[in-house]
Protein backbone atom coordinates (compact mmCIF):
# COMPACT_ATOMS: atom_id res chain seq x y z
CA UNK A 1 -10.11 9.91 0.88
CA UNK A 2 -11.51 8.39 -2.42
CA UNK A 3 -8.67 5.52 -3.52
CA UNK A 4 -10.38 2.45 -4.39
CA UNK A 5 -9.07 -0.01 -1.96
CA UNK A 6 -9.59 -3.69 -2.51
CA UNK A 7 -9.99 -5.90 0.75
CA UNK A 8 -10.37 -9.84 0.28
CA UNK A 9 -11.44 -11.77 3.14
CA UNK A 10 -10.76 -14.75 1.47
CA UNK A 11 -7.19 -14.07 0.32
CA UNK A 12 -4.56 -15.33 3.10
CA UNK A 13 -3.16 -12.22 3.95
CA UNK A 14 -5.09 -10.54 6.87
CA UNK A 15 -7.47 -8.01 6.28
CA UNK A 16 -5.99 -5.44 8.54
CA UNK A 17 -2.43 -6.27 6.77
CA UNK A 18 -3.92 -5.88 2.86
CA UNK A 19 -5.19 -2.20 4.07
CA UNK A 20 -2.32 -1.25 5.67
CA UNK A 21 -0.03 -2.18 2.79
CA UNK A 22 -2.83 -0.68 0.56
CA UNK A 23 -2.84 2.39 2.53
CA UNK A 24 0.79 2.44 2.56
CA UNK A 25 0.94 2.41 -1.25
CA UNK A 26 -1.00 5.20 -2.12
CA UNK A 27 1.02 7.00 0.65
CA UNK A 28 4.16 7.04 -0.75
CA UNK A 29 3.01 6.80 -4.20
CA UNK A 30 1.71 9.99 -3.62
CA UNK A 31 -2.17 8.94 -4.27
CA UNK A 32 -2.19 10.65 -0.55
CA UNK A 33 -0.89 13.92 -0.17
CA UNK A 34 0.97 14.94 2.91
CA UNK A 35 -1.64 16.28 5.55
CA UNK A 36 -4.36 14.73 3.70
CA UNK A 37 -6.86 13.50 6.42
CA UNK A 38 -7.61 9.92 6.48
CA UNK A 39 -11.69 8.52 7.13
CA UNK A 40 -12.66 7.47 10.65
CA UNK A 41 -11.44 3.96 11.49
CA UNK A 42 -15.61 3.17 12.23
CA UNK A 43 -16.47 5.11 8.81
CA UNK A 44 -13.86 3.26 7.14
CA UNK A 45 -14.92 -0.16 8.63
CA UNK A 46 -18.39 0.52 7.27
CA UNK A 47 -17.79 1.29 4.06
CA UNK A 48 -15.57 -1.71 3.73
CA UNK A 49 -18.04 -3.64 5.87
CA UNK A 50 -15.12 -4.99 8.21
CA UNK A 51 -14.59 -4.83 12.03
CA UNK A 52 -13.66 -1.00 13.13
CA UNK A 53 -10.83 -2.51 15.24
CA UNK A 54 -10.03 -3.94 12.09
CA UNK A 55 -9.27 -0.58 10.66
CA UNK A 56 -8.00 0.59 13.57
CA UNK A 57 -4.89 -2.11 13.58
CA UNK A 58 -3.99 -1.17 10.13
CA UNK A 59 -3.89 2.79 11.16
CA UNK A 60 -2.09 2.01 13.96
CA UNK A 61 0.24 -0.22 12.00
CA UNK A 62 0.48 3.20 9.56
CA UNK A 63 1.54 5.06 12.50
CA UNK A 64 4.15 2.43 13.69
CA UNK A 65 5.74 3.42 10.38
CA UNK A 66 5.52 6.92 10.51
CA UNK A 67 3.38 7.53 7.52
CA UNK A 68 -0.08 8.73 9.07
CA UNK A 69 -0.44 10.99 12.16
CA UNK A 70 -3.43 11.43 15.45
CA UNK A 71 -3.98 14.98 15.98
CA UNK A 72 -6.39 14.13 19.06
CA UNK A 73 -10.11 15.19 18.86
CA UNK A 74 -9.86 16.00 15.23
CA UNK A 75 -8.73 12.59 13.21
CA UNK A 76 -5.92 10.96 11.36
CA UNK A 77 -3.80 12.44 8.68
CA UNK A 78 -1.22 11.25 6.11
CA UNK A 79 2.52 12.40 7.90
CA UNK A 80 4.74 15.09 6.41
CA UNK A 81 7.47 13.25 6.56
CA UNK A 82 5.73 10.34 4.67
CA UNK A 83 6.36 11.64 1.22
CA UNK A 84 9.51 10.91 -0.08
CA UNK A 85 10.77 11.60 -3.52
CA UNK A 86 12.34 8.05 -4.06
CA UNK A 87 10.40 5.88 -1.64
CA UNK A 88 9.44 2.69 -2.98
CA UNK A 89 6.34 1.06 -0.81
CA UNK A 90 7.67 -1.58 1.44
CA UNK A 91 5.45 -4.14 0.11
CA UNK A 92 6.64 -3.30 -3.58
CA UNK A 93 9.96 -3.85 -2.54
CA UNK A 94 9.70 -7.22 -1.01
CA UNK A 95 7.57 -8.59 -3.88
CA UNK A 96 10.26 -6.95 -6.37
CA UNK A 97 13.20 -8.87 -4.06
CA UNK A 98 11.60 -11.67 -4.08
CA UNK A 99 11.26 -11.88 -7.68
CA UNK A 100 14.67 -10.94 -8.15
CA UNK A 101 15.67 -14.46 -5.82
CA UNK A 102 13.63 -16.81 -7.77
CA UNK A 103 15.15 -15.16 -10.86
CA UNK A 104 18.27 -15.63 -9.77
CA UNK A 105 17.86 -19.53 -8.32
CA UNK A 106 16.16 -20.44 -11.46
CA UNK A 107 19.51 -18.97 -13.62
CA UNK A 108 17.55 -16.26 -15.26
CA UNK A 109 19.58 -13.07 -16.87
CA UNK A 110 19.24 -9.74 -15.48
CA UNK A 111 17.92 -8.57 -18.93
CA UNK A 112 15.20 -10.75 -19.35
CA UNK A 113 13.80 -10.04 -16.03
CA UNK A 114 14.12 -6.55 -16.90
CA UNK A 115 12.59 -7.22 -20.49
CA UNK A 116 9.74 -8.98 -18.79
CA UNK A 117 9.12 -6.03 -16.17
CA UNK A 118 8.82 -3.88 -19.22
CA UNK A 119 6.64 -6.01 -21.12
CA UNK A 120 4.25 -6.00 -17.51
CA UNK A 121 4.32 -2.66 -16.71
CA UNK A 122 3.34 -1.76 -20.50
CA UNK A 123 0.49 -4.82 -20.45
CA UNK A 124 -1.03 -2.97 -17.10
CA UNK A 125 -0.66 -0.02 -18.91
CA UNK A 126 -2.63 -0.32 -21.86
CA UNK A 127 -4.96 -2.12 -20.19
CA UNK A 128 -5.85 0.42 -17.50
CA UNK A 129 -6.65 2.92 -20.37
């Protein structure tokens, strides 16, 4: 697995919680194949230089879900079932809701939220080029 994954230990959010949803991303985003194998949770934990049980939460957490599989003695691997055509990441979705509420409480058109998603996703874009 080579995604760049980017854990802050400062930032509120848990660390085993920011890989997990991180993880989860590039799951159903299809940055992870189906059947792709996933690192060790201690080989993970050291290249991240965080707690192996750390890792081994967010895995877990991964499995909960149904997006990564144990085949015993041989290691963790992204589920076949994980991949779907129209899935949008959990943690997408709840920032996108979310966005939508405050939108809505602070009176703001569907357009313009819609312009302003463009405008965004066309910033990140050109900026990732």
């Amino acid at each position: 697995m080579d995604i760049p994954l980017d854990i802050n230990p400062m930032a509120p959010m848990p660390i085993y919680r920011q890989l997990a949803d991180q993880l989860e991303v590039a799951i159903r985003s299809g940055v992870l194949l189906a059947g792709s194998p996933l690192p060790s949770h201690r080989h993970l934990s050291s290249r991240l230089s965080v707690n192996h049980l750390t890792v081994k939460r967010a895995y877990d957490d991964l499995q909960a879900l149904g997006l990564i599989r144990t085949q015993r003695g041989i290691g963790r691997f992204v589920a076949e079932e994980a991949i779907t055509a129209k899935g949008i990441p959990r943690v997408v979705s709840e920032h996108l809701r979310t966005a939508v509420e405050n939108a809505q409480i602070a009176g703001i058109a569907r357009e313009q939220i819609m312009d302003e998603v463009n405008r965004l996703w066309k910033e990140r874009m050109e900026g990732h080029r």
